[in-house]
Protein backbone atom coordinates (compact mmCIF):
# COMPACT_ATOMS: atom_id res chain seq x y z
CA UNK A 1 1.86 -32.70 10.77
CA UNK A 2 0.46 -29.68 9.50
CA UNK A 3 -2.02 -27.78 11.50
CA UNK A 4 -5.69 -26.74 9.80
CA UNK A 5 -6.03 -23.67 8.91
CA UNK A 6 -8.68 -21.51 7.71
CA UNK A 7 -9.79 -18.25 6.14
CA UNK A 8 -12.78 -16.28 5.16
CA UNK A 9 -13.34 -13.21 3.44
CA UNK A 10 -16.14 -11.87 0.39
CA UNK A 11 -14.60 -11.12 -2.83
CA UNK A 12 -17.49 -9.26 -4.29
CA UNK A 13 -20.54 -11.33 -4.70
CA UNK A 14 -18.68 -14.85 -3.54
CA UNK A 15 -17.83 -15.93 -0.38
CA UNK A 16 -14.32 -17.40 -0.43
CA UNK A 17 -13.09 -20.41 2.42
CA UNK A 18 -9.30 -21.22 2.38
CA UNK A 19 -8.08 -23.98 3.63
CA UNK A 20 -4.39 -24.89 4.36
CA UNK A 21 -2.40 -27.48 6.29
CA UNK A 22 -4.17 -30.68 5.96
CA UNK A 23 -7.69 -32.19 7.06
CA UNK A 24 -8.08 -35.87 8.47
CA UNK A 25 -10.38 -37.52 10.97
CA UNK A 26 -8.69 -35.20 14.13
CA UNK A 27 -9.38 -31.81 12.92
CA UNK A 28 -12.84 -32.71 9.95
CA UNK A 29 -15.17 -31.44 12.74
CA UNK A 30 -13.52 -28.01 12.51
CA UNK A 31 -13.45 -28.10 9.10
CA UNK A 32 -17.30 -28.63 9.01
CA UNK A 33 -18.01 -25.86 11.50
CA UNK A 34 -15.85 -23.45 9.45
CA UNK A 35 -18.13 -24.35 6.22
CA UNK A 36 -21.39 -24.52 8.06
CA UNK A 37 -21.01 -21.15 9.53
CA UNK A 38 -20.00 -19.48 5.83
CA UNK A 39 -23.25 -21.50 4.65
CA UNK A 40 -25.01 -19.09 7.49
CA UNK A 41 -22.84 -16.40 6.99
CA UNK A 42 -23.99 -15.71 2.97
CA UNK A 43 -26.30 -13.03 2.16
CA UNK A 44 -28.72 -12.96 -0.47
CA UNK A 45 -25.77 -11.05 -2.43
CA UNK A 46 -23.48 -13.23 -1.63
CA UNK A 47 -24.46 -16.36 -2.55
CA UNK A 48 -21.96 -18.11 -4.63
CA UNK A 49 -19.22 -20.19 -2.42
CA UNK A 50 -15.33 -20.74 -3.05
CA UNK A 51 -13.67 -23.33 -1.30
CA UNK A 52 -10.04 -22.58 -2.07
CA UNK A 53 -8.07 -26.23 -1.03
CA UNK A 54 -4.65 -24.72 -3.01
CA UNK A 55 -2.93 -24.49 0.54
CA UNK A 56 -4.28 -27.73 1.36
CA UNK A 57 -1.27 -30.15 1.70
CA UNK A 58 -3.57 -33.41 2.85
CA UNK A 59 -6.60 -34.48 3.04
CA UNK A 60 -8.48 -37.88 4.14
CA UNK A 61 -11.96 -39.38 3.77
CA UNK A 62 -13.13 -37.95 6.13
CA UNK A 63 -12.59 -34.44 4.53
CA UNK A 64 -13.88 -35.61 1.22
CA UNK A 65 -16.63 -36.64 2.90
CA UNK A 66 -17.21 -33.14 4.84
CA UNK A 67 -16.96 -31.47 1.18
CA UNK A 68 -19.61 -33.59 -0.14
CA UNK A 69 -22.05 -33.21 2.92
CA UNK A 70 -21.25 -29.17 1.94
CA UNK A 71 -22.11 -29.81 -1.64
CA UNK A 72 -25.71 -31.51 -0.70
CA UNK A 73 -26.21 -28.54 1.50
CA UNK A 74 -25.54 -25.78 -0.43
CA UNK A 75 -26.89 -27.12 -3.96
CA UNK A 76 -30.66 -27.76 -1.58
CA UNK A 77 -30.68 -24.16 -1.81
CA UNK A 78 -30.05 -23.81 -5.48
CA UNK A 79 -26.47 -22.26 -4.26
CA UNK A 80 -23.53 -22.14 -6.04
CA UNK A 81 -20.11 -24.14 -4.93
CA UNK A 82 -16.38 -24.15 -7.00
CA UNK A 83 -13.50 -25.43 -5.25
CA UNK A 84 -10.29 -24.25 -5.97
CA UNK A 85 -7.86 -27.27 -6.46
CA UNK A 86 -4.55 -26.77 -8.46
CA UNK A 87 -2.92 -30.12 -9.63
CA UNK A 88 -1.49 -32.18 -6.56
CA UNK A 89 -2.74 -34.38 -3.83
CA UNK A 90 -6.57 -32.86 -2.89
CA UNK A 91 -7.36 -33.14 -6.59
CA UNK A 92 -5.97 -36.75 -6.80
CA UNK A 93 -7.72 -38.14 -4.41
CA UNK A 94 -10.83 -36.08 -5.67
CA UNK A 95 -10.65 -37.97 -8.80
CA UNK A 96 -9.84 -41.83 -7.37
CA UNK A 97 -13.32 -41.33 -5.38
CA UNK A 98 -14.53 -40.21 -8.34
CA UNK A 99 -16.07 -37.39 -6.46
CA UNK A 100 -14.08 -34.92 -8.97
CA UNK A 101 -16.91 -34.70 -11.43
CA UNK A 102 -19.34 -33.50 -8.31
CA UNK A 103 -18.24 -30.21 -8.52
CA UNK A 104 -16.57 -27.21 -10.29
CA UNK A 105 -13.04 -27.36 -10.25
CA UNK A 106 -10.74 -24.66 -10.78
CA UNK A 107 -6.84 -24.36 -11.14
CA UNK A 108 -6.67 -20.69 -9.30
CA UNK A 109 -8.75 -18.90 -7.24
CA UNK A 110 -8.46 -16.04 -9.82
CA UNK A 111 -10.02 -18.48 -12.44
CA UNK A 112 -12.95 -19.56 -9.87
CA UNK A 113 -13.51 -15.95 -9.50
CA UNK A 114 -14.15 -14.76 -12.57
């Protein structure tokens, strides 16, 4: 099993989370901390949020579920959220929940960037 792992770091005016490894029902509460505190930690000139899943190997219901919960937060606030999801298994199972169309997708984090 891969471990969780995650990153954070401001490209400019957007706050970027990677994840890597995979995300189920033993490790989503991390997961949600990790989000919740880059929610906290954006600035008023930082206010646009990446999540960048390309690393991400796995993930459950229980992560879909913690990326919605981020989406209702963030979008309260009139916030901006992208995911990064190349072509494999996170965007997948995005689209069978239909969940896909909930947010802006990108192929690279270069293209969510720009």
């Amino acid at each position: 099993m891969d471990v969780l792992e995650m990153t954070r770091h401001r490209h400019g005016t957007q706050l970027i989370v990677s994840l890597s490894g995979e995300v189920d029902a033993d490790n989503v509460t991390t997961m949600r901390r990790c989000l919740d505190e880059a929610v906290a930690a954006r600035s008023p000139e930082c206010r646009r949020l990446v999540v960048d899943l390309s690393d991400l190997t796995f993930i459950d219901t229980t992560g879909l579920g913690a990326l919605v919960r981020l989406r209702a937060h963030v979008m309260d606030d009139d916030d901006a959220l992208v995911l990064v999801a190349p072509d494999g298994q996170v965007l997948r199972r995005l689209r069978r929940t239909n969940l896909a169309p909930l947010f802006s997708i990108y192929e690279t984090l270069s293209q969510a960037l720009t």
